[in-house]
ModelCIF file with pLDDT and N, C-alpha, C, O atoms, coordinates in Angstrom:
data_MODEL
#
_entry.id   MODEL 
#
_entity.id                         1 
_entity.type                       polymer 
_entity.pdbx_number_of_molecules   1 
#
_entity_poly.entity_id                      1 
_entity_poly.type                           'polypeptide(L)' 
_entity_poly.nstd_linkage                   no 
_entity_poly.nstd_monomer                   no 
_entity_poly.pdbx_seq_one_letter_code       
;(UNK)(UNK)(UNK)(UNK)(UNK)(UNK)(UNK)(UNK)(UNK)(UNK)(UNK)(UNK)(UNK)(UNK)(UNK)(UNK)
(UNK)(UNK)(UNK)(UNK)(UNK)(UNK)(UNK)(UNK)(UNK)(UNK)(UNK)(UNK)(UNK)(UNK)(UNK)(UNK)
(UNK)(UNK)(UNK)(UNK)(UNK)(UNK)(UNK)(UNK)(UNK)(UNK)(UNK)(UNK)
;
_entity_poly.pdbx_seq_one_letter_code_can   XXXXXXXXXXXXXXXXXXXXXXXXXXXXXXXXXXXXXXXXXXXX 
_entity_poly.pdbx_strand_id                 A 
#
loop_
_entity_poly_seq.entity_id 
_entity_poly_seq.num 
_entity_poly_seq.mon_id 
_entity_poly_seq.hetero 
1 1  UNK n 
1 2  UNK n 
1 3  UNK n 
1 4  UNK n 
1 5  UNK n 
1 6  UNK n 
1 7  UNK n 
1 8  UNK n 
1 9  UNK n 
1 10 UNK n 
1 11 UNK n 
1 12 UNK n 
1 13 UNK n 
1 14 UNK n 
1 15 UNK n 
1 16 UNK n 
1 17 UNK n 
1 18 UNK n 
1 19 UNK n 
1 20 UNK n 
1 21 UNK n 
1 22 UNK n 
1 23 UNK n 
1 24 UNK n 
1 25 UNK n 
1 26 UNK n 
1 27 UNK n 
1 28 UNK n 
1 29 UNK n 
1 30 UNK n 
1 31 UNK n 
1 32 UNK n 
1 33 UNK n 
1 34 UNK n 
1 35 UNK n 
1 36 UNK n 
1 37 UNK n 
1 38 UNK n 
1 39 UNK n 
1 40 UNK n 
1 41 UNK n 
1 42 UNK n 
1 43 UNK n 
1 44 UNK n 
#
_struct_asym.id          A 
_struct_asym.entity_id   1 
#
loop_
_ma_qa_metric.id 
_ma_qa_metric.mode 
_ma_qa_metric.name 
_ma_qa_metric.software_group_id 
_ma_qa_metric.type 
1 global pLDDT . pLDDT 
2 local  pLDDT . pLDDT 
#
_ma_qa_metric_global.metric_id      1 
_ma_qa_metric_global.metric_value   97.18 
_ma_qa_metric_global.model_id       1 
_ma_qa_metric_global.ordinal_id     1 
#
loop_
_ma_qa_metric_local.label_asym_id 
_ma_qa_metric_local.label_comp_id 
_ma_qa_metric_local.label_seq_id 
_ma_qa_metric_local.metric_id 
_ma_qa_metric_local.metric_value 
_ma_qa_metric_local.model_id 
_ma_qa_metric_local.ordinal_id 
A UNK 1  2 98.00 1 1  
A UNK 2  2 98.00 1 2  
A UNK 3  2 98.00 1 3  
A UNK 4  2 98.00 1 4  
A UNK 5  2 97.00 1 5  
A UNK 6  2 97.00 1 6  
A UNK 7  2 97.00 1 7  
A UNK 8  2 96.00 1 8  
A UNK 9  2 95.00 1 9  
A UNK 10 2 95.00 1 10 
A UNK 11 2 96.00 1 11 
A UNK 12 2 96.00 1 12 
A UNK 13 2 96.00 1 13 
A UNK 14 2 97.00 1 14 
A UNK 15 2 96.00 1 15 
A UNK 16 2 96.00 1 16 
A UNK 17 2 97.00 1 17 
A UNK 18 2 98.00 1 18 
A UNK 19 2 97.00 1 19 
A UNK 20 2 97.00 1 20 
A UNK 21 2 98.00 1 21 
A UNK 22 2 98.00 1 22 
A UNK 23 2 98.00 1 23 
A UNK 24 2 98.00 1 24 
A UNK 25 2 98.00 1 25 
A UNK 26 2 98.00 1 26 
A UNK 27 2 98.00 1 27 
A UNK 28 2 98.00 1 28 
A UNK 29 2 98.00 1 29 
A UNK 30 2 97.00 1 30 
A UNK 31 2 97.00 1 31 
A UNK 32 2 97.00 1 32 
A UNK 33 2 98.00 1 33 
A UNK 34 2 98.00 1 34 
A UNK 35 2 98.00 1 35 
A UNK 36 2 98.00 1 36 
A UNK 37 2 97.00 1 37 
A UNK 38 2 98.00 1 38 
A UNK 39 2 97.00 1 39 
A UNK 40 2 97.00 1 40 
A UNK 41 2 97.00 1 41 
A UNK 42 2 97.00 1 42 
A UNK 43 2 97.00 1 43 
A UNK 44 2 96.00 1 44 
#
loop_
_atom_site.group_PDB 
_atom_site.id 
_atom_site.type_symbol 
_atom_site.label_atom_id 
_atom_site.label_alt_id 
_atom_site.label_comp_id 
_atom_site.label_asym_id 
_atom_site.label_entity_id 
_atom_site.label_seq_id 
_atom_site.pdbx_PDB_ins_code 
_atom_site.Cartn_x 
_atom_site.Cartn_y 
_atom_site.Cartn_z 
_atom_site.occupancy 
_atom_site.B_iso_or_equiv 
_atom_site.pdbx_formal_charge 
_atom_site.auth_seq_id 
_atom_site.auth_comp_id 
_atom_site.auth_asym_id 
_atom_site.auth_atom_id 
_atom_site.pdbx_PDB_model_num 
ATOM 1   N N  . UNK A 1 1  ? 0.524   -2.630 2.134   1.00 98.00 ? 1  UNK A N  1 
ATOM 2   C CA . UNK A 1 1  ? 0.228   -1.295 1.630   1.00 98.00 ? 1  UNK A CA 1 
ATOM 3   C C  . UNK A 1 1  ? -1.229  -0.911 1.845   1.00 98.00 ? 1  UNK A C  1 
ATOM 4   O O  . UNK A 1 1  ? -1.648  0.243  1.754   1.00 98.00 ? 1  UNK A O  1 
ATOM 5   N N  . UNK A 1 2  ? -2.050  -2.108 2.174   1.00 98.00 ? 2  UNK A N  1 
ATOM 6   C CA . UNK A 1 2  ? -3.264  -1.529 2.388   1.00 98.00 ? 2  UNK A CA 1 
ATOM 7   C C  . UNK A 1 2  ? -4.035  -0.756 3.355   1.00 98.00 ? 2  UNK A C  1 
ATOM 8   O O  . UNK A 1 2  ? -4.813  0.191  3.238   1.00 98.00 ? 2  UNK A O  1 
ATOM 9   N N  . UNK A 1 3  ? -3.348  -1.809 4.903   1.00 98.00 ? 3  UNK A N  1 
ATOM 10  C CA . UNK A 1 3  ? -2.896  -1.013 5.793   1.00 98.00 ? 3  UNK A CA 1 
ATOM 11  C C  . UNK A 1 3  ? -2.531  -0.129 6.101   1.00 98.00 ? 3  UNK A C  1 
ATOM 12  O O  . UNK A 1 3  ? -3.101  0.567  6.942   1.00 98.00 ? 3  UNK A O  1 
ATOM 13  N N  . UNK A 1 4  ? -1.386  0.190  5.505   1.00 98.00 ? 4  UNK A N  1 
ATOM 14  C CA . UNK A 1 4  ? -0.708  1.917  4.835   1.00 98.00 ? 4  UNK A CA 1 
ATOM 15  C C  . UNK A 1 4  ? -1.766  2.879  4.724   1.00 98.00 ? 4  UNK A C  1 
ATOM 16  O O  . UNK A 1 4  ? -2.014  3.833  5.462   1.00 98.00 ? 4  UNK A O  1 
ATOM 17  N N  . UNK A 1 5  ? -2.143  2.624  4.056   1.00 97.00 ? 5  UNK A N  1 
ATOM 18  C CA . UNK A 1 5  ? -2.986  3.307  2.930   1.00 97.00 ? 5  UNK A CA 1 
ATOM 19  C C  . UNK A 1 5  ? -3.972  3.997  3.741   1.00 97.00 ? 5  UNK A C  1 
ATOM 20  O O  . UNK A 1 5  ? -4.226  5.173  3.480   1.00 97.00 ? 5  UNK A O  1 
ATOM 21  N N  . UNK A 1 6  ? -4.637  3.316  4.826   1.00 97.00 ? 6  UNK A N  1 
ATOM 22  C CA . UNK A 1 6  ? -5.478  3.377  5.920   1.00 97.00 ? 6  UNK A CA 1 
ATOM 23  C C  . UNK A 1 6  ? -5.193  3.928  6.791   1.00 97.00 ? 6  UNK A C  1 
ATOM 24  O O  . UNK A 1 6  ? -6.016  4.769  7.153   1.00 97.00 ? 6  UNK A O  1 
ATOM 25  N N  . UNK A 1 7  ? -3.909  3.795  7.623   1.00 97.00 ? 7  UNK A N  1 
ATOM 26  C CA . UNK A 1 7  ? -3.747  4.641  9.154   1.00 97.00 ? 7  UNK A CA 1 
ATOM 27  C C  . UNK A 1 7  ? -2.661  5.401  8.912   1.00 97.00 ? 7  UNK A C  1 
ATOM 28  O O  . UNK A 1 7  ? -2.393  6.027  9.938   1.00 97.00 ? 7  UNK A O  1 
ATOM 29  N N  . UNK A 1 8  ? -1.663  5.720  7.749   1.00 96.00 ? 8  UNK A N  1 
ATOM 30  C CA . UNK A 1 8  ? -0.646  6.324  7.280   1.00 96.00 ? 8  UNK A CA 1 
ATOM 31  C C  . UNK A 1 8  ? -0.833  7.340  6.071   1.00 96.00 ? 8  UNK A C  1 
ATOM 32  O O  . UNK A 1 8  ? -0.541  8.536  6.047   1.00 96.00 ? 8  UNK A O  1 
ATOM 33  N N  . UNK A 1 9  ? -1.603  6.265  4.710   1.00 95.00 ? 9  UNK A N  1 
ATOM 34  C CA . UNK A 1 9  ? -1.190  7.026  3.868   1.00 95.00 ? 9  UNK A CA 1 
ATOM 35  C C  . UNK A 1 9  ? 0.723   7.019  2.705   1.00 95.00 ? 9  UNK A C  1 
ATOM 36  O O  . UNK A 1 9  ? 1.697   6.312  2.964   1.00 95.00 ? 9  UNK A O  1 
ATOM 37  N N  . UNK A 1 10 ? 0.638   7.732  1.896   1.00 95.00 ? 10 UNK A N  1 
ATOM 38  C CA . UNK A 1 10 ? 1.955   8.468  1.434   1.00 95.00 ? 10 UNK A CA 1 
ATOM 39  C C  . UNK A 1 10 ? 2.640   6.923  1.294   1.00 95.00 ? 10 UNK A C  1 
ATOM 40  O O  . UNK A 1 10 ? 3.773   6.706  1.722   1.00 95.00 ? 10 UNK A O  1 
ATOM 41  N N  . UNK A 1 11 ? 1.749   5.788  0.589   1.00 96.00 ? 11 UNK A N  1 
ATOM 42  C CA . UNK A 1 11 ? 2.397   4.091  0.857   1.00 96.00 ? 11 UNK A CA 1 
ATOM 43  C C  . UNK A 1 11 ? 4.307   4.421  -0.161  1.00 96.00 ? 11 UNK A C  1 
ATOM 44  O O  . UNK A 1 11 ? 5.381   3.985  0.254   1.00 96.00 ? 11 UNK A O  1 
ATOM 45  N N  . UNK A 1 12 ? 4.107   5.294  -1.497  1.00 96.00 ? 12 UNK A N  1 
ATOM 46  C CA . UNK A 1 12 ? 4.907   4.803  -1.815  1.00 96.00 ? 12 UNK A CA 1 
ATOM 47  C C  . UNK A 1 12 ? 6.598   5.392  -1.560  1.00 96.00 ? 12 UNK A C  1 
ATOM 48  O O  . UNK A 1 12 ? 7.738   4.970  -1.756  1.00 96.00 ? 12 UNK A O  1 
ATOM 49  N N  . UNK A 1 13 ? 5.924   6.645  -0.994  1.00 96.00 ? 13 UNK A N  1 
ATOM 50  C CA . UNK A 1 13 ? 7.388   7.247  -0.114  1.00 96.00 ? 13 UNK A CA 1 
ATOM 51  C C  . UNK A 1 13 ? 7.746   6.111  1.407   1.00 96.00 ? 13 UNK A C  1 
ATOM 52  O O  . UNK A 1 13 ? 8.901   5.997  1.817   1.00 96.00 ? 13 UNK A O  1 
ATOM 53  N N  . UNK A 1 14 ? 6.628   5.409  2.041   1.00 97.00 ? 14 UNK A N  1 
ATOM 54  C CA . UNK A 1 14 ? 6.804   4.551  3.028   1.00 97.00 ? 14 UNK A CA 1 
ATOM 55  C C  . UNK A 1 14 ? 7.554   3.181  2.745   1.00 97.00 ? 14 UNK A C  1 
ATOM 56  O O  . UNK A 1 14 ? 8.361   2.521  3.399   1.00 97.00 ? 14 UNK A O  1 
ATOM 57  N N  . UNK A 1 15 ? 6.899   3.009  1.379   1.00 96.00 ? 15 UNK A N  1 
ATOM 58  C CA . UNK A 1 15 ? 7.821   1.836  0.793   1.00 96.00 ? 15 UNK A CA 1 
ATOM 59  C C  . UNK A 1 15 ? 9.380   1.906  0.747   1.00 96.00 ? 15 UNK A C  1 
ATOM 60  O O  . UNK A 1 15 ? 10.247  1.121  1.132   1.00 96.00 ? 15 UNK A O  1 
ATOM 61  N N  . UNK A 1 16 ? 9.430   3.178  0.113   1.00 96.00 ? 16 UNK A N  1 
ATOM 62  C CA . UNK A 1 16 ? 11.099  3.654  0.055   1.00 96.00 ? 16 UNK A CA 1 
ATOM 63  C C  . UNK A 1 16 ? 12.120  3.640  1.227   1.00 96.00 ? 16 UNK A C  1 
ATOM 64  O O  . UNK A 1 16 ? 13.314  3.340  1.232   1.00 96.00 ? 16 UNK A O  1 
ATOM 65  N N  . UNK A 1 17 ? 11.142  4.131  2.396   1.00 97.00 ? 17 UNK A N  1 
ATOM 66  C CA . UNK A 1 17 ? 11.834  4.768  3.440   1.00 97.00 ? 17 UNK A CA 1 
ATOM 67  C C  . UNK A 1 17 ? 11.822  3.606  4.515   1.00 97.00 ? 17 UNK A C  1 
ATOM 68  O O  . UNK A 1 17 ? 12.518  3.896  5.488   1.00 97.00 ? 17 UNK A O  1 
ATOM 69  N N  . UNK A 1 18 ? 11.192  2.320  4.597   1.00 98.00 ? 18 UNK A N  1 
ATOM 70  C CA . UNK A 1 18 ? 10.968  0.830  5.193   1.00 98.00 ? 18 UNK A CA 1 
ATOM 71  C C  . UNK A 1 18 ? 11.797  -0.117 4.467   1.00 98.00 ? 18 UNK A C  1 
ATOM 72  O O  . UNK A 1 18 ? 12.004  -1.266 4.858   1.00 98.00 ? 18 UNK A O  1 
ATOM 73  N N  . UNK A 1 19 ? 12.281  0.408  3.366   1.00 97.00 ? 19 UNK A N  1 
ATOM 74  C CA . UNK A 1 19 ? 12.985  -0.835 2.989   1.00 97.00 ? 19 UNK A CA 1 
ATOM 75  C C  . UNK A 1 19 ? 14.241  -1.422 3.482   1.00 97.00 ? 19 UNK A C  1 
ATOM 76  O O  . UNK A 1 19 ? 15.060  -1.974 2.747   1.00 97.00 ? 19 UNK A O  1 
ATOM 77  N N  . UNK A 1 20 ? 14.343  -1.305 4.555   1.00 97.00 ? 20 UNK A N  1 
ATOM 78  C CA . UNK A 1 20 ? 15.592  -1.927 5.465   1.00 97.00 ? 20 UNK A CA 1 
ATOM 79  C C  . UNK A 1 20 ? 14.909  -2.988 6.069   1.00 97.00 ? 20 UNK A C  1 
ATOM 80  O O  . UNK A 1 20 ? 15.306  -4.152 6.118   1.00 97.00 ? 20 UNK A O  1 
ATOM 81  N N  . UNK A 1 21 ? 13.717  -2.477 6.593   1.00 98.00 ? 21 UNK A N  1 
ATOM 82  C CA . UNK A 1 21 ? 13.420  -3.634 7.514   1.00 98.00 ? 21 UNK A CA 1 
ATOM 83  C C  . UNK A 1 21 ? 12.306  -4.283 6.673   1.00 98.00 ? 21 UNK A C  1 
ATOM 84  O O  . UNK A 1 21 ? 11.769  -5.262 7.191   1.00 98.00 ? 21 UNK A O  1 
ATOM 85  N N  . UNK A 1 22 ? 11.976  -3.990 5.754   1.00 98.00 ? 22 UNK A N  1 
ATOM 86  C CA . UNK A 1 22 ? 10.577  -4.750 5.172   1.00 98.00 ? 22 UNK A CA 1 
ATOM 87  C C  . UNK A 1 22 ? 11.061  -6.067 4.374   1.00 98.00 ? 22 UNK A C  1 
ATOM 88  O O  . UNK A 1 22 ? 11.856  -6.129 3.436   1.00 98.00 ? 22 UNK A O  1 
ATOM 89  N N  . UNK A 1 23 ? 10.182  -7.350 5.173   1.00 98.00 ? 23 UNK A N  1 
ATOM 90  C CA . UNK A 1 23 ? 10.769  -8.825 4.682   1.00 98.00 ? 23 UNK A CA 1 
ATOM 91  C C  . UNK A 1 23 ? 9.691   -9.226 3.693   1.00 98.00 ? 23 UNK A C  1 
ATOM 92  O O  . UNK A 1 23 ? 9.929   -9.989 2.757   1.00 98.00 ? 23 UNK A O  1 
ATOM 93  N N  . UNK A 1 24 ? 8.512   -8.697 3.922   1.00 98.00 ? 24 UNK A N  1 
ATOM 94  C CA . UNK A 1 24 ? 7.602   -9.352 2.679   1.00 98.00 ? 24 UNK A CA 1 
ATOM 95  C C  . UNK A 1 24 ? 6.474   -7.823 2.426   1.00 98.00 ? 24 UNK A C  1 
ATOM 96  O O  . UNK A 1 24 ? 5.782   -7.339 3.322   1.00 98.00 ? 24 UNK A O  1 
ATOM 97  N N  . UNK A 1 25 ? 6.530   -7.463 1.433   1.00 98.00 ? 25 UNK A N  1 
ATOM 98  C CA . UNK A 1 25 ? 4.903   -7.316 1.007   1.00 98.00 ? 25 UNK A CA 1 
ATOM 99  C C  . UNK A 1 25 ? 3.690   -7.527 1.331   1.00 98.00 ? 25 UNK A C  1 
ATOM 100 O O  . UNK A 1 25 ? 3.615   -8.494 2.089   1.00 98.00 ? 25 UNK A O  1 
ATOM 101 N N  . UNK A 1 26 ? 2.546   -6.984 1.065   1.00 98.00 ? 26 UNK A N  1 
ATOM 102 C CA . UNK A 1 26 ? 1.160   -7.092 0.835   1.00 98.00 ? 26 UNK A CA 1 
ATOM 103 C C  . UNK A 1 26 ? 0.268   -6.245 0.296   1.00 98.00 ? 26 UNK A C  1 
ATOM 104 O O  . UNK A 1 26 ? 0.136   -5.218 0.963   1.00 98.00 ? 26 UNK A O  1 
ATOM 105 N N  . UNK A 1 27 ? -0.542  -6.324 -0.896  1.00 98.00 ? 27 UNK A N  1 
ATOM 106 C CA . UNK A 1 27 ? -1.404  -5.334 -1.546  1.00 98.00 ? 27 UNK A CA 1 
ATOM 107 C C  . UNK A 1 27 ? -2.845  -5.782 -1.291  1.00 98.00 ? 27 UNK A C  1 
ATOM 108 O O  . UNK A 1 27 ? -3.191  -6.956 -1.159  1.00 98.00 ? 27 UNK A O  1 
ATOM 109 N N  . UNK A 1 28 ? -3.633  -4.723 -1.238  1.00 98.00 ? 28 UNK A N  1 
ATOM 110 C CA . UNK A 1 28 ? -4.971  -5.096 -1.659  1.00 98.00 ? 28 UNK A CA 1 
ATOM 111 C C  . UNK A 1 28 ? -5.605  -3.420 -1.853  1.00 98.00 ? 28 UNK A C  1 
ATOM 112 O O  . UNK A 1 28 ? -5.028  -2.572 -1.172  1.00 98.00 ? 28 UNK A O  1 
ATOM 113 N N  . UNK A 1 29 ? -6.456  -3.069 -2.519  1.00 98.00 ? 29 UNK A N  1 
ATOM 114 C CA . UNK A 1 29 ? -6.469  -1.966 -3.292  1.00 98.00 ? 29 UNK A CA 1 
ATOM 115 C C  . UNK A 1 29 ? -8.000  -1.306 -2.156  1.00 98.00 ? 29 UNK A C  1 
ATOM 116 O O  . UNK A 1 29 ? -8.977  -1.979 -1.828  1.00 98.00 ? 29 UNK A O  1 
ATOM 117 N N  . UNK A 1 30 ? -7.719  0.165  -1.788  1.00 97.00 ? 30 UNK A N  1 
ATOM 118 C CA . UNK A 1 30 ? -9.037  1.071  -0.801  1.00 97.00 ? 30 UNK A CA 1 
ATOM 119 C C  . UNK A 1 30 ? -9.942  1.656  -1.289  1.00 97.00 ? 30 UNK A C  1 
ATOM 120 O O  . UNK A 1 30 ? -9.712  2.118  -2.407  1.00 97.00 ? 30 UNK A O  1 
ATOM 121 N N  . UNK A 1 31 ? -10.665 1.780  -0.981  1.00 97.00 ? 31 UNK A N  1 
ATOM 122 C CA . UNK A 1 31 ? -11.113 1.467  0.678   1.00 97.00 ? 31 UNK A CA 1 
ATOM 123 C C  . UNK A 1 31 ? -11.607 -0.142 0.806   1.00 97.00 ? 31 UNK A C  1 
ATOM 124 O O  . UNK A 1 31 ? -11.400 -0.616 1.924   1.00 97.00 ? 31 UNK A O  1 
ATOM 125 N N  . UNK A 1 32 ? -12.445 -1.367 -0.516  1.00 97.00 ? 32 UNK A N  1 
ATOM 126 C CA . UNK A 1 32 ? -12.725 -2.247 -0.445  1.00 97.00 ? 32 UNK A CA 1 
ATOM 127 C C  . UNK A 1 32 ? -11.928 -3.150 -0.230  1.00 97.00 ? 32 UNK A C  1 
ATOM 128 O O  . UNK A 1 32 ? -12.519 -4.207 -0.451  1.00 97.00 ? 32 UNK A O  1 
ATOM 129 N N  . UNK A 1 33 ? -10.354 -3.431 0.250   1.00 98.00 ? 33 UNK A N  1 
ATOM 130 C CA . UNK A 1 33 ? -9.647  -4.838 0.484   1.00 98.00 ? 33 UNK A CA 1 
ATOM 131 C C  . UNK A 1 33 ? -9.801  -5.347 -1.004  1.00 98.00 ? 33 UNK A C  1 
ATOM 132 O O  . UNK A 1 33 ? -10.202 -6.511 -0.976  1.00 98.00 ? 33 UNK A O  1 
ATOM 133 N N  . UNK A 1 34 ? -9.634  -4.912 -2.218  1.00 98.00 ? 34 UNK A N  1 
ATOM 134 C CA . UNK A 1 34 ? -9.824  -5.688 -3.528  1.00 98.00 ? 34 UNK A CA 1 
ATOM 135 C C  . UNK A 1 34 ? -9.197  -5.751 -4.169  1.00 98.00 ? 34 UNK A C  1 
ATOM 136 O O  . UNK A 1 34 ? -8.141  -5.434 -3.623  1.00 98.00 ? 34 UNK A O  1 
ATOM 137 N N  . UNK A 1 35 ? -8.925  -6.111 -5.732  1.00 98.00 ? 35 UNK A N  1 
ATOM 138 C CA . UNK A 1 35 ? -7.850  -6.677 -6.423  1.00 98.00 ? 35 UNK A CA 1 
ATOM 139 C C  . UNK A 1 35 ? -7.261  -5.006 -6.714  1.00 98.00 ? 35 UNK A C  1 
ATOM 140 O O  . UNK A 1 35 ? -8.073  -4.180 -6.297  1.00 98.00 ? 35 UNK A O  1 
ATOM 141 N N  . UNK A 1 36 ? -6.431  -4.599 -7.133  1.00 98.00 ? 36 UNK A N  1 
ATOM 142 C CA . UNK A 1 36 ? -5.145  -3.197 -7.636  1.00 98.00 ? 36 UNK A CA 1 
ATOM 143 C C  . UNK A 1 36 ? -6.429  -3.067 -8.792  1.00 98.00 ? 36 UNK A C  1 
ATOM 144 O O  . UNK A 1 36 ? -6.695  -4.030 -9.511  1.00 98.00 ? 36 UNK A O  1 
ATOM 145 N N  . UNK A 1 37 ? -7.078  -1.962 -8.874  1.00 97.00 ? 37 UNK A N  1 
ATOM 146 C CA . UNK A 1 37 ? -7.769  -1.504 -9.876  1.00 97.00 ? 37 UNK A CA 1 
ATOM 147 C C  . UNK A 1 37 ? -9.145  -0.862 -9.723  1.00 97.00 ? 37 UNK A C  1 
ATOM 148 O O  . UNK A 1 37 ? -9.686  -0.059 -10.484 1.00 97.00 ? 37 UNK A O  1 
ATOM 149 N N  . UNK A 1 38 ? -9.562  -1.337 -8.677  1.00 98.00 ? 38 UNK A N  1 
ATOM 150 C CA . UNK A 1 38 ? -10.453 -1.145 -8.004  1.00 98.00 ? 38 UNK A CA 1 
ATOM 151 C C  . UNK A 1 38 ? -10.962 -0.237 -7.326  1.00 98.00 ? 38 UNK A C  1 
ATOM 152 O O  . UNK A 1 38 ? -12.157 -0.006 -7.143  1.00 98.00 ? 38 UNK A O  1 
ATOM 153 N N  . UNK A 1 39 ? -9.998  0.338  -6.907  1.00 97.00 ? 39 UNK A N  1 
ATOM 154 C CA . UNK A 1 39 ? -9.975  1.571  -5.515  1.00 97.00 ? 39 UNK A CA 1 
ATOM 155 C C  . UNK A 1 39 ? -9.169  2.773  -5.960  1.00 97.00 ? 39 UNK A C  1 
ATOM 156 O O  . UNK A 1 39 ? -9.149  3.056  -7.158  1.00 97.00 ? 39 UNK A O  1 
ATOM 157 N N  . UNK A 1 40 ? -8.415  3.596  -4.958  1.00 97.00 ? 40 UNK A N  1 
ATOM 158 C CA . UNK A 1 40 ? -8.254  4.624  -5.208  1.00 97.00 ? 40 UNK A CA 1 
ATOM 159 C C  . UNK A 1 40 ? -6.720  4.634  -5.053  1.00 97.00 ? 40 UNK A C  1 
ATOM 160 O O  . UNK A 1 40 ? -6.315  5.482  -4.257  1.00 97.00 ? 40 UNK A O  1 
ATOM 161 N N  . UNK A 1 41 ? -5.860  3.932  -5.599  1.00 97.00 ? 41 UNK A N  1 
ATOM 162 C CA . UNK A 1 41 ? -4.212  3.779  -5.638  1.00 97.00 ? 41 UNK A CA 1 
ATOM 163 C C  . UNK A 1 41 ? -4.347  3.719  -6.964  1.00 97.00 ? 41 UNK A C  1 
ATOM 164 O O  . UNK A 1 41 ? -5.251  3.138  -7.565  1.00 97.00 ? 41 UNK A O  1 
ATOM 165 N N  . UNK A 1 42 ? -3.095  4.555  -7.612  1.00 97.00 ? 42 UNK A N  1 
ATOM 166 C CA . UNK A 1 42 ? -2.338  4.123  -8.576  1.00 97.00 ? 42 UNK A CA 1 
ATOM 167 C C  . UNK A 1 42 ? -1.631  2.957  -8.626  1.00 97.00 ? 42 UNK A C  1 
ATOM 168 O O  . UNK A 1 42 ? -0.470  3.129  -8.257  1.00 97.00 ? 42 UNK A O  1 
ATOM 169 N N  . UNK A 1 43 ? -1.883  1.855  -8.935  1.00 97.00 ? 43 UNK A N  1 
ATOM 170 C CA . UNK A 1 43 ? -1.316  0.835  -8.298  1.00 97.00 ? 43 UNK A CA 1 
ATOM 171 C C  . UNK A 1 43 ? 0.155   0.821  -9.445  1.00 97.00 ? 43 UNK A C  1 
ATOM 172 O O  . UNK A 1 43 ? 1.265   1.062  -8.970  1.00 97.00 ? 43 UNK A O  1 
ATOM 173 N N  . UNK A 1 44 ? -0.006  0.527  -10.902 1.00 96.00 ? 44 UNK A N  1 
ATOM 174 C CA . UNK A 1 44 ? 1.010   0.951  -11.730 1.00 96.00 ? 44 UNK A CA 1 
ATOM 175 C C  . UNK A 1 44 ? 2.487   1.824  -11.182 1.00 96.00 ? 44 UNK A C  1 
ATOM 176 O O  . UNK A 1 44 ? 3.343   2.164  -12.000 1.00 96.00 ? 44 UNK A O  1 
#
């Protein structure tokens, strides 16, 4: 999602709409790569 977040955007409609093919996860919170709280996601 952080990735997302970066060259996409809109992570949690992408989440929805990938979930066929998505086998694992990954978070880290933007613009710093840091823990969910940090940056600028609602991570909740």
């Amino acid at each position: 999602l952080y990735h997302c977040q970066i060259t996409e955007g809109d992570v949690t409609r992408k989440a929805q709409e990938l979930l066929p093919y998505i086998a694992h996860m990954q978070v880290a919170d933007t613009p710093g790569r840091n823990e969910p709280g940090t940056g600028e996601v609602n991570w909740p």
